[in-house]
PDB file of N, CA and C in Angstrom:
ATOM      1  N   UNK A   1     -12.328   5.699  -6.047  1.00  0.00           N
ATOM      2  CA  UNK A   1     -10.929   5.732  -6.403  1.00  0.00           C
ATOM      3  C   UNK A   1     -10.150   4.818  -5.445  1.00  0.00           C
ATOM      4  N   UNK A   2      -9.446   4.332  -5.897  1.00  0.00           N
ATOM      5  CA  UNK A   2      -8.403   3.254  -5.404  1.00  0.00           C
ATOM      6  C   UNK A   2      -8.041   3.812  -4.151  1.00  0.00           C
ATOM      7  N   UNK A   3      -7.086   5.105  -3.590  1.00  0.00           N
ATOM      8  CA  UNK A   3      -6.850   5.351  -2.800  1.00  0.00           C
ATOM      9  C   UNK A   3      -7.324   6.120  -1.718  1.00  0.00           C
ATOM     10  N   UNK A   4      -8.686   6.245  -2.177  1.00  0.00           N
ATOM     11  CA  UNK A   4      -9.314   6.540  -0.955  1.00  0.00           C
ATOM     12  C   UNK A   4     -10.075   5.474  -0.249  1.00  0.00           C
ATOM     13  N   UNK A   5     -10.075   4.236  -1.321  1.00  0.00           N
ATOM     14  CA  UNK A   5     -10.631   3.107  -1.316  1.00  0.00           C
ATOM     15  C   UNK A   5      -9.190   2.543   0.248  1.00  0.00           C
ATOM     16  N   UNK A   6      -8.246   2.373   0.441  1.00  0.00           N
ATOM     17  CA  UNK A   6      -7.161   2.235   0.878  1.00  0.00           C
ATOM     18  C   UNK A   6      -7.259   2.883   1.908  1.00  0.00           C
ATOM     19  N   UNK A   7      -7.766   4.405   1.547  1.00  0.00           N
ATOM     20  CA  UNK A   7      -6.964   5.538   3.311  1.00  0.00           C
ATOM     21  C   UNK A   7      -8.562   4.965   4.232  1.00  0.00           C
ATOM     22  N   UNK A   8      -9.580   4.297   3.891  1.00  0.00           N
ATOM     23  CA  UNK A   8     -10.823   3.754   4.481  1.00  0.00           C
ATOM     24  C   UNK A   8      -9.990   2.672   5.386  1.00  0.00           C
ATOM     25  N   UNK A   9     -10.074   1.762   4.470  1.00  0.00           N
ATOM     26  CA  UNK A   9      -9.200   0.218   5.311  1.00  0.00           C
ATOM     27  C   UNK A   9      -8.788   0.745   6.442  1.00  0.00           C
ATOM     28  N   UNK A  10      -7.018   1.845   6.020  1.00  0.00           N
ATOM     29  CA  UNK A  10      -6.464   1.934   7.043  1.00  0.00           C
ATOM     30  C   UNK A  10      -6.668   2.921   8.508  1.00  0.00           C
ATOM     31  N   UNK A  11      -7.865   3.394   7.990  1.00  0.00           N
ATOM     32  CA  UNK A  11      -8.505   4.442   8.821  1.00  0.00           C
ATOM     33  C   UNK A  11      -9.836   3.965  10.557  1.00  0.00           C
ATOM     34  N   UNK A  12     -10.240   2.410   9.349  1.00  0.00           N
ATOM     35  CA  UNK A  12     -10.873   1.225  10.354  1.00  0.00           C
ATOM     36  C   UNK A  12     -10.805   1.175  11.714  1.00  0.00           C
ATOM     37  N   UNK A  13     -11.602   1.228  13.055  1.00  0.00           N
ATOM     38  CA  UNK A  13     -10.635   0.998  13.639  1.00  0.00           C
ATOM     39  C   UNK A  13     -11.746  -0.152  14.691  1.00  0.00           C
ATOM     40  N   UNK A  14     -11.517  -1.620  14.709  1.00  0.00           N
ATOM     41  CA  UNK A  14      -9.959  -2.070  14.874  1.00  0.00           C
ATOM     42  C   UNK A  14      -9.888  -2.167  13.458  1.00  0.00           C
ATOM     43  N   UNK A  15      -8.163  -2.051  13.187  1.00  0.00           N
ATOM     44  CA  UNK A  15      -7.870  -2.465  11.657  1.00  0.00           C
ATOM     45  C   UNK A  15      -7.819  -3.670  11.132  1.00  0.00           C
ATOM     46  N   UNK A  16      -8.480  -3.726  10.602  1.00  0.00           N
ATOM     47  CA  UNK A  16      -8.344  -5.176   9.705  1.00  0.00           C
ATOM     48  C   UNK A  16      -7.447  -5.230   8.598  1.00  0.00           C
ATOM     49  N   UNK A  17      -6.128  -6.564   8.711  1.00  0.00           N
ATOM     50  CA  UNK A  17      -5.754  -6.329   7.441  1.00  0.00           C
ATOM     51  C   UNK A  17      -6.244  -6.515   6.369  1.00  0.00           C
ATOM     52  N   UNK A  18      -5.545  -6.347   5.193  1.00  0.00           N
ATOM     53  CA  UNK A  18      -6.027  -6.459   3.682  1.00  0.00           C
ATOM     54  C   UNK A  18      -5.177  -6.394   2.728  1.00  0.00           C
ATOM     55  N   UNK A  19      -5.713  -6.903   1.418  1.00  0.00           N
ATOM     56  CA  UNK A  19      -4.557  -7.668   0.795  1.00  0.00           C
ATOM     57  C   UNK A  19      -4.734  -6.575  -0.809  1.00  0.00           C
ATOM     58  N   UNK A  20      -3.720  -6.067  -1.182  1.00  0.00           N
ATOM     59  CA  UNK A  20      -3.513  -5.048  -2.584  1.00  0.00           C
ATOM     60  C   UNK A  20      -3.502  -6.608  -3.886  1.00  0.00           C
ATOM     61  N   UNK A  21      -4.788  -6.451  -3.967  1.00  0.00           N
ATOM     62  CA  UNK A  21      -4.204  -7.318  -5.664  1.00  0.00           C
ATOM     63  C   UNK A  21      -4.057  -6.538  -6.939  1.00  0.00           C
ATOM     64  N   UNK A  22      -2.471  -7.076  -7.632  1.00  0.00           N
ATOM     65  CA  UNK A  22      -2.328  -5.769  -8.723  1.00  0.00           C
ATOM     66  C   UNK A  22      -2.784  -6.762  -9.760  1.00  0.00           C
ATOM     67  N   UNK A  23      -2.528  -5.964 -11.120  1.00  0.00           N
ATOM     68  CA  UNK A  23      -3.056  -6.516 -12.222  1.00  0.00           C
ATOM     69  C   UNK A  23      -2.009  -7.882 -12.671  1.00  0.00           C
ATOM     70  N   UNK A  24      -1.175  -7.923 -12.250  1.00  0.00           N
ATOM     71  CA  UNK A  24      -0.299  -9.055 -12.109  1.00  0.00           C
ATOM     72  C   UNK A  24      -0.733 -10.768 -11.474  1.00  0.00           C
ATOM     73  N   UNK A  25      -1.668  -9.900 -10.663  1.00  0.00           N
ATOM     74  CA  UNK A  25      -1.683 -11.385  -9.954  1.00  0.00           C
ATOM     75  C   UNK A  25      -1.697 -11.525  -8.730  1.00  0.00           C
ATOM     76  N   UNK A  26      -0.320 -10.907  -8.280  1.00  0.00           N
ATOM     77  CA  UNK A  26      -0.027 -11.133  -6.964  1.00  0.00           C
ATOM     78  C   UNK A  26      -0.658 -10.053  -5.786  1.00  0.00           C
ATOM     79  N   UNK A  27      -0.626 -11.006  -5.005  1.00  0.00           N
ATOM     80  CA  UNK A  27      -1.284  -9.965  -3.207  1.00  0.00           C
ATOM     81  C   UNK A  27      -0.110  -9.224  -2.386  1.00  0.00           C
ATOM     82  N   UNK A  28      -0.142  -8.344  -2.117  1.00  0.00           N
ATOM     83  CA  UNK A  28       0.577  -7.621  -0.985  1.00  0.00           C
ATOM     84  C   UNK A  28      -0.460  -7.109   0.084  1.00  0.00           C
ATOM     85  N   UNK A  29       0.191  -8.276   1.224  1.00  0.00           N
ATOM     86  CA  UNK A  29      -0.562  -8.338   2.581  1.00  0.00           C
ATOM     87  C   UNK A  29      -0.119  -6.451   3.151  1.00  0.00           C
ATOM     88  N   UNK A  30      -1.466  -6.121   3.574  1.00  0.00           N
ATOM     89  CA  UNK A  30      -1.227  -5.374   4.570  1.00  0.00           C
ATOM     90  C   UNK A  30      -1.757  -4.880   5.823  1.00  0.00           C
ATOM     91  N   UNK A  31      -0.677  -5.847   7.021  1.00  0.00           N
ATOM     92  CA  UNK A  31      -0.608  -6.690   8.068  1.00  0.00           C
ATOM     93  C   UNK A  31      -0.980  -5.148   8.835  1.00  0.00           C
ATOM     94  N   UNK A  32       0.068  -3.813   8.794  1.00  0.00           N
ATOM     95  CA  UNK A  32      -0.358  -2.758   9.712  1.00  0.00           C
ATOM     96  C   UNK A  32      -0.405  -1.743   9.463  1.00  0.00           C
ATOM     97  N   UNK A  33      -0.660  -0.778   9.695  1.00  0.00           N
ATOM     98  CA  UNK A  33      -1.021   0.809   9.047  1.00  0.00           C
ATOM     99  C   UNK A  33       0.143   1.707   9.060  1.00  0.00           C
ATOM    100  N   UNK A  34       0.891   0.593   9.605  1.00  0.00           N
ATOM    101  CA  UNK A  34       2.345   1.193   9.724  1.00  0.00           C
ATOM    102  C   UNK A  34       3.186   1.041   9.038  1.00  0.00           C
ATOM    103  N   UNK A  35       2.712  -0.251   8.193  1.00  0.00           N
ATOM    104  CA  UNK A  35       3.755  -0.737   7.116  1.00  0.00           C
ATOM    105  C   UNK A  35       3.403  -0.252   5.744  1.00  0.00           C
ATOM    106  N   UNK A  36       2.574   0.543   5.174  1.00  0.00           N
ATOM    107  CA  UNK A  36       2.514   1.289   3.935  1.00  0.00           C
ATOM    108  C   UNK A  36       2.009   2.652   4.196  1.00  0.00           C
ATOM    109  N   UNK A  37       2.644   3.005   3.050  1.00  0.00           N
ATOM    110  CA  UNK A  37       2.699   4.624   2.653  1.00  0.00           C
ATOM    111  C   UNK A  37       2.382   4.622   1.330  1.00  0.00           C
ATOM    112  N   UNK A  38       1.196   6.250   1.195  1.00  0.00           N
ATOM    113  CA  UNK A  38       0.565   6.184   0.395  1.00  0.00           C
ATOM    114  C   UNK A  38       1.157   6.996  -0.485  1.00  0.00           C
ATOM    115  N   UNK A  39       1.372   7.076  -1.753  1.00  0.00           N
ATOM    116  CA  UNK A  39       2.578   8.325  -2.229  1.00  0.00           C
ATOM    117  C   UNK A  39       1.759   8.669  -3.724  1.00  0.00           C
ATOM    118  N   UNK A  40       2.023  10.108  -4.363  1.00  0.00           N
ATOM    119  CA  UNK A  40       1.514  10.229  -5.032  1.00  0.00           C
ATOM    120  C   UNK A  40       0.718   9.599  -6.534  1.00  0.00           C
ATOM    121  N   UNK A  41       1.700   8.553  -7.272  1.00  0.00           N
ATOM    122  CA  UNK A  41       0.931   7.934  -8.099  1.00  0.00           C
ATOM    123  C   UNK A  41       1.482   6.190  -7.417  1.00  0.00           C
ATOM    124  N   UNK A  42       2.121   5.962  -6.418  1.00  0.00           N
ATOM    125  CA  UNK A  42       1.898   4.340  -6.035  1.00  0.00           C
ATOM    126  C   UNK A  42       1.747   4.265  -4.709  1.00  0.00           C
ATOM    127  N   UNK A  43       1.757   3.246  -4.220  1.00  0.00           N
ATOM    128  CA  UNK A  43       1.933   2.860  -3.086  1.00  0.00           C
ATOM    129  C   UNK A  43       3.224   1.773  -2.422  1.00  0.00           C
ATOM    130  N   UNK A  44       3.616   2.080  -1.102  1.00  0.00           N
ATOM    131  CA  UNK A  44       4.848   1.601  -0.486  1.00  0.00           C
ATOM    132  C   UNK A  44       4.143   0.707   0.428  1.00  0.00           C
ATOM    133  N   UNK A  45       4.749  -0.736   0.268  1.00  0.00           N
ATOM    134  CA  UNK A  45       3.963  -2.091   1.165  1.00  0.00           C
ATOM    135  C   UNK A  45       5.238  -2.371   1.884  1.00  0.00           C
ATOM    136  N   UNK A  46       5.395  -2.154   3.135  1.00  0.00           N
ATOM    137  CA  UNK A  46       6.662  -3.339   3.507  1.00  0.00           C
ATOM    138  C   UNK A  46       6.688  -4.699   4.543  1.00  0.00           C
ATOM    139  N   UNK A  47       7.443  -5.468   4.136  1.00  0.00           N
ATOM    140  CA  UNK A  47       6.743  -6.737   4.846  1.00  0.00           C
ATOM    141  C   UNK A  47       7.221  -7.415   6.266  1.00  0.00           C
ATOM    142  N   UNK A  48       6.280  -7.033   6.778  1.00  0.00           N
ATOM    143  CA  UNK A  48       6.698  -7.062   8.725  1.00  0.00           C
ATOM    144  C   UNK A  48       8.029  -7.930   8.837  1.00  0.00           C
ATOM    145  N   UNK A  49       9.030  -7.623   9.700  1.00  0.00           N
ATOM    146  CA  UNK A  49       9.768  -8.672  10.160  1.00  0.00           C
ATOM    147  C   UNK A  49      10.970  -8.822   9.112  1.00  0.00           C
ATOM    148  N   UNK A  50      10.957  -8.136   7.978  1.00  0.00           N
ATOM    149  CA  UNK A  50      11.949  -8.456   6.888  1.00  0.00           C
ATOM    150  C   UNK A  50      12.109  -7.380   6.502  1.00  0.00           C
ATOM    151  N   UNK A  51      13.160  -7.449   5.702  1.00  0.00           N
ATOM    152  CA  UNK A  51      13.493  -6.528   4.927  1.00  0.00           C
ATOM    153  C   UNK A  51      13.263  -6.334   2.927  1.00  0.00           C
ATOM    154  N   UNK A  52      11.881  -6.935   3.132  1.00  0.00           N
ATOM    155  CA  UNK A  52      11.033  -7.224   1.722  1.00  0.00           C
ATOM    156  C   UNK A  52      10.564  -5.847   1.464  1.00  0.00           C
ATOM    157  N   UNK A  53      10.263  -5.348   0.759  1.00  0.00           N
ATOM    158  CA  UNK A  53       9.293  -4.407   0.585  1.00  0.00           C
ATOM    159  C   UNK A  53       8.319  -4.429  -1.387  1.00  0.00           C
ATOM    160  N   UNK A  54       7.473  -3.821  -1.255  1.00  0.00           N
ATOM    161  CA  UNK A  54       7.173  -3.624  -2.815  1.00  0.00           C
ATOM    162  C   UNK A  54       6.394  -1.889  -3.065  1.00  0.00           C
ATOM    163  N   UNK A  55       6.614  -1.673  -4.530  1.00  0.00           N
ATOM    164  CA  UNK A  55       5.766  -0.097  -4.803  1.00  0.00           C
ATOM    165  C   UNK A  55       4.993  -0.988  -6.188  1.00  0.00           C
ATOM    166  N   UNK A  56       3.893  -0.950  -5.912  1.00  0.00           N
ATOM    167  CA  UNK A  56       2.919  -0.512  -6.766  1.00  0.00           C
ATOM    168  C   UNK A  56       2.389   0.596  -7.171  1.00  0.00           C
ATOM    169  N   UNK A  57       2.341   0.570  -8.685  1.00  0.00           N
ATOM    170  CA  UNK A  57       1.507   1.848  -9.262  1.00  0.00           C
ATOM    171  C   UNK A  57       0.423   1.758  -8.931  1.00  0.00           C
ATOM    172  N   UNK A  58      -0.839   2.947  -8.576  1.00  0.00           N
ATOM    173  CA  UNK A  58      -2.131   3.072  -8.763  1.00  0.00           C
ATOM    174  C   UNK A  58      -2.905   2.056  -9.553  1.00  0.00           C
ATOM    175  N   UNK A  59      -2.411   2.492 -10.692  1.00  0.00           N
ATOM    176  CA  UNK A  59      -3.220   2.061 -12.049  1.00  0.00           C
ATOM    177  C   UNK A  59      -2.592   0.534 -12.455  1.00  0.00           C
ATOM    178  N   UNK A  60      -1.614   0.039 -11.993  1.00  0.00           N
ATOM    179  CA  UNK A  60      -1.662  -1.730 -11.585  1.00  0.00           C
ATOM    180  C   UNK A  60      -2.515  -2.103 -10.500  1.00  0.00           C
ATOM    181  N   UNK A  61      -3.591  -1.778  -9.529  1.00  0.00           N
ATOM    182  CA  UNK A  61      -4.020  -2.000  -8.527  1.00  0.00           C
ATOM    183  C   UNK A  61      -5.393  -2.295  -9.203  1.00  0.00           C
ATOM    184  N   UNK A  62      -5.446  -3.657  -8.851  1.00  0.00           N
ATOM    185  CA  UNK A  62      -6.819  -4.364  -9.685  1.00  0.00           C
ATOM    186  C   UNK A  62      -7.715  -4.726  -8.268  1.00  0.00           C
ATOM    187  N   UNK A  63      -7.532  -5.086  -6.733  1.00  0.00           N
ATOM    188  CA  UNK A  63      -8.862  -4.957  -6.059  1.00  0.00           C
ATOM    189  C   UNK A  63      -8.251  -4.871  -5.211  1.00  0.00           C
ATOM    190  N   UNK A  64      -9.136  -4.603  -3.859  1.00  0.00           N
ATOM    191  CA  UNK A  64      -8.356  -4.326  -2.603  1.00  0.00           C
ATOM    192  C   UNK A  64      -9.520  -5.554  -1.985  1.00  0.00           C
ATOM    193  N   UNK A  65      -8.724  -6.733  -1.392  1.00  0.00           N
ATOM    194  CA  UNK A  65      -9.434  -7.513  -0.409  1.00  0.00           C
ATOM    195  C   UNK A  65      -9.796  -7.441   1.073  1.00  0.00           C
ATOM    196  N   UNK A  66     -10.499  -8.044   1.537  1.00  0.00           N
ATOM    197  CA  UNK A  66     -10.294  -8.522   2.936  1.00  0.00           C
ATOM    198  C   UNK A  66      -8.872  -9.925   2.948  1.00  0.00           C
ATOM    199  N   UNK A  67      -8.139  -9.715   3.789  1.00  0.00           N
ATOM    200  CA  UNK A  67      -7.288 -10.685   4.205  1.00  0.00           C
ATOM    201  C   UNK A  67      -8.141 -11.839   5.120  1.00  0.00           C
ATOM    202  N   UNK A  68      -7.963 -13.430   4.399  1.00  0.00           N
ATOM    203  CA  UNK A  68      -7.961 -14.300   5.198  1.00  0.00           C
ATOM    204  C   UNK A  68      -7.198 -14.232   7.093  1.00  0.00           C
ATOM    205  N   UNK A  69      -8.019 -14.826   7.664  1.00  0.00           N
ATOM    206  CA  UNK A  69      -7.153 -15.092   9.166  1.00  0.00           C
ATOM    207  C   UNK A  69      -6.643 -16.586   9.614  1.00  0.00           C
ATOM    208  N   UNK A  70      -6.930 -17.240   7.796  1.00  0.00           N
ATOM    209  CA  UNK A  70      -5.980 -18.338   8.429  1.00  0.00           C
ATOM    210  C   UNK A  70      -7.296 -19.224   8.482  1.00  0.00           C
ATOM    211  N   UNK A  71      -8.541 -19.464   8.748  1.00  0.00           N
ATOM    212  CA  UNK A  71      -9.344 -20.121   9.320  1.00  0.00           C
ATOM    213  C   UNK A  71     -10.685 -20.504   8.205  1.00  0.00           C
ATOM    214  N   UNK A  72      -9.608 -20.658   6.713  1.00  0.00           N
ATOM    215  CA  UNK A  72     -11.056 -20.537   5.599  1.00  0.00           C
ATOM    216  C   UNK A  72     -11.407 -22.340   5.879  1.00  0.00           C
ATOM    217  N   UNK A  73     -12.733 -22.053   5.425  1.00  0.00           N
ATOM    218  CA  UNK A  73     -13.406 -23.359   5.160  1.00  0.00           C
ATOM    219  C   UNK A  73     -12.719 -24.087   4.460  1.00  0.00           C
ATOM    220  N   UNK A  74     -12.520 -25.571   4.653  1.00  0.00           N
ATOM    221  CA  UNK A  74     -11.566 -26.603   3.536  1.00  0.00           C
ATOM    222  C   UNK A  74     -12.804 -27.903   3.724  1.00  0.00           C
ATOM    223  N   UNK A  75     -12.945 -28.485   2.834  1.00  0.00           N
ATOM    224  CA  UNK A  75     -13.569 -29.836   2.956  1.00  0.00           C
ATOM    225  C   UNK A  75     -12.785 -30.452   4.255  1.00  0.00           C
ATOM    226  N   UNK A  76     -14.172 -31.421   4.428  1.00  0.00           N
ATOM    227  CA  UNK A  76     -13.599 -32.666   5.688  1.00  0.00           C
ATOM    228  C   UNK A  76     -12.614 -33.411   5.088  1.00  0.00           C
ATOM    229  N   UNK A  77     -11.288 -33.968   5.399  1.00  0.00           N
ATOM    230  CA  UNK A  77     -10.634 -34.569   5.073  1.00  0.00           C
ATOM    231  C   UNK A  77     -11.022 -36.077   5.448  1.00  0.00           C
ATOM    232  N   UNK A  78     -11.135 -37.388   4.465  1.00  0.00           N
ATOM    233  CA  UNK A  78     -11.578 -38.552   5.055  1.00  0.00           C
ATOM    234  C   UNK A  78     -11.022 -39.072   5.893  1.00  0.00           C
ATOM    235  N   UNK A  79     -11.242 -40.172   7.122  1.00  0.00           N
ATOM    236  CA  UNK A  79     -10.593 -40.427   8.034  1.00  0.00           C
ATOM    237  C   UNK A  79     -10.654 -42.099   7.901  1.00  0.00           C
ATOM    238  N   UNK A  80      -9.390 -42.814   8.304  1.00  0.00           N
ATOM    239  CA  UNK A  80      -9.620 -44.056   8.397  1.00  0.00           C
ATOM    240  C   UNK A  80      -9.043 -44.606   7.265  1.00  0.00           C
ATOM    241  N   UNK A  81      -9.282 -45.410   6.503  1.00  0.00           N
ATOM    242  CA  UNK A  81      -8.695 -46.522   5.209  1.00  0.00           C
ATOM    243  C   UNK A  81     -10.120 -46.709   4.299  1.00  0.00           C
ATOM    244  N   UNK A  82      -9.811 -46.809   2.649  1.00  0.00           N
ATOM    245  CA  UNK A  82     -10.795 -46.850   1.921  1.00  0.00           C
ATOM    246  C   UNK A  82     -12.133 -48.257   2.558  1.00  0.00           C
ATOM    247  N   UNK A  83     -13.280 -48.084   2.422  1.00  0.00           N
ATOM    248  CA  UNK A  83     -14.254 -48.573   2.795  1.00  0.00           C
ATOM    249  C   UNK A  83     -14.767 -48.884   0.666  1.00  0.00           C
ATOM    250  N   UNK A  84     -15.008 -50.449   0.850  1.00  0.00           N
ATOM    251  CA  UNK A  84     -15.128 -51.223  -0.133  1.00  0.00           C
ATOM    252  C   UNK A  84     -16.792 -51.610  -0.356  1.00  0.00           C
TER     253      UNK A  84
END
């Protein structure tokens, strides 16, 4: 179940963040264990430093990720001027 899938993550310890993808599409980072609350049929995300927040329903909650740290693999970028 989704939210026990969730009280795991935030239970981790050290915590790692992780990212709520709903059936929409979009990710809601969650940066600390402090910034969401788990409530009976959604969940409360709020976004460090601002005054953003979002509630997702349960049943919009399509996967729970690992959060990138910023450091994914990208191709080598070429260096220098085209070579003929």
């Amino acid at each position: 179940m989704i939210v026990e899938t969730i009280k795991e993550k935030l239970a981790n310890q050290p915590f790692q963040p992780f990212v709520i993808r709903s059936s929409s599409g979009h990710g809601y980072k969650v940066s600390s264990p402090d910034l969401i609350v788990l409530m009976k049929s959604k969940v409360f995300i709020a976004e460090p430093r601002s005054d953003r927040a979002a509630t997702v329903s349960y049943l919009h909650i399509s996967a729970i990720e690992e959060s990138g740290n910023g450091n994914g693999k990208h191709p080598p970028r070429a260096r220098g001027g085209r070579r003929r």
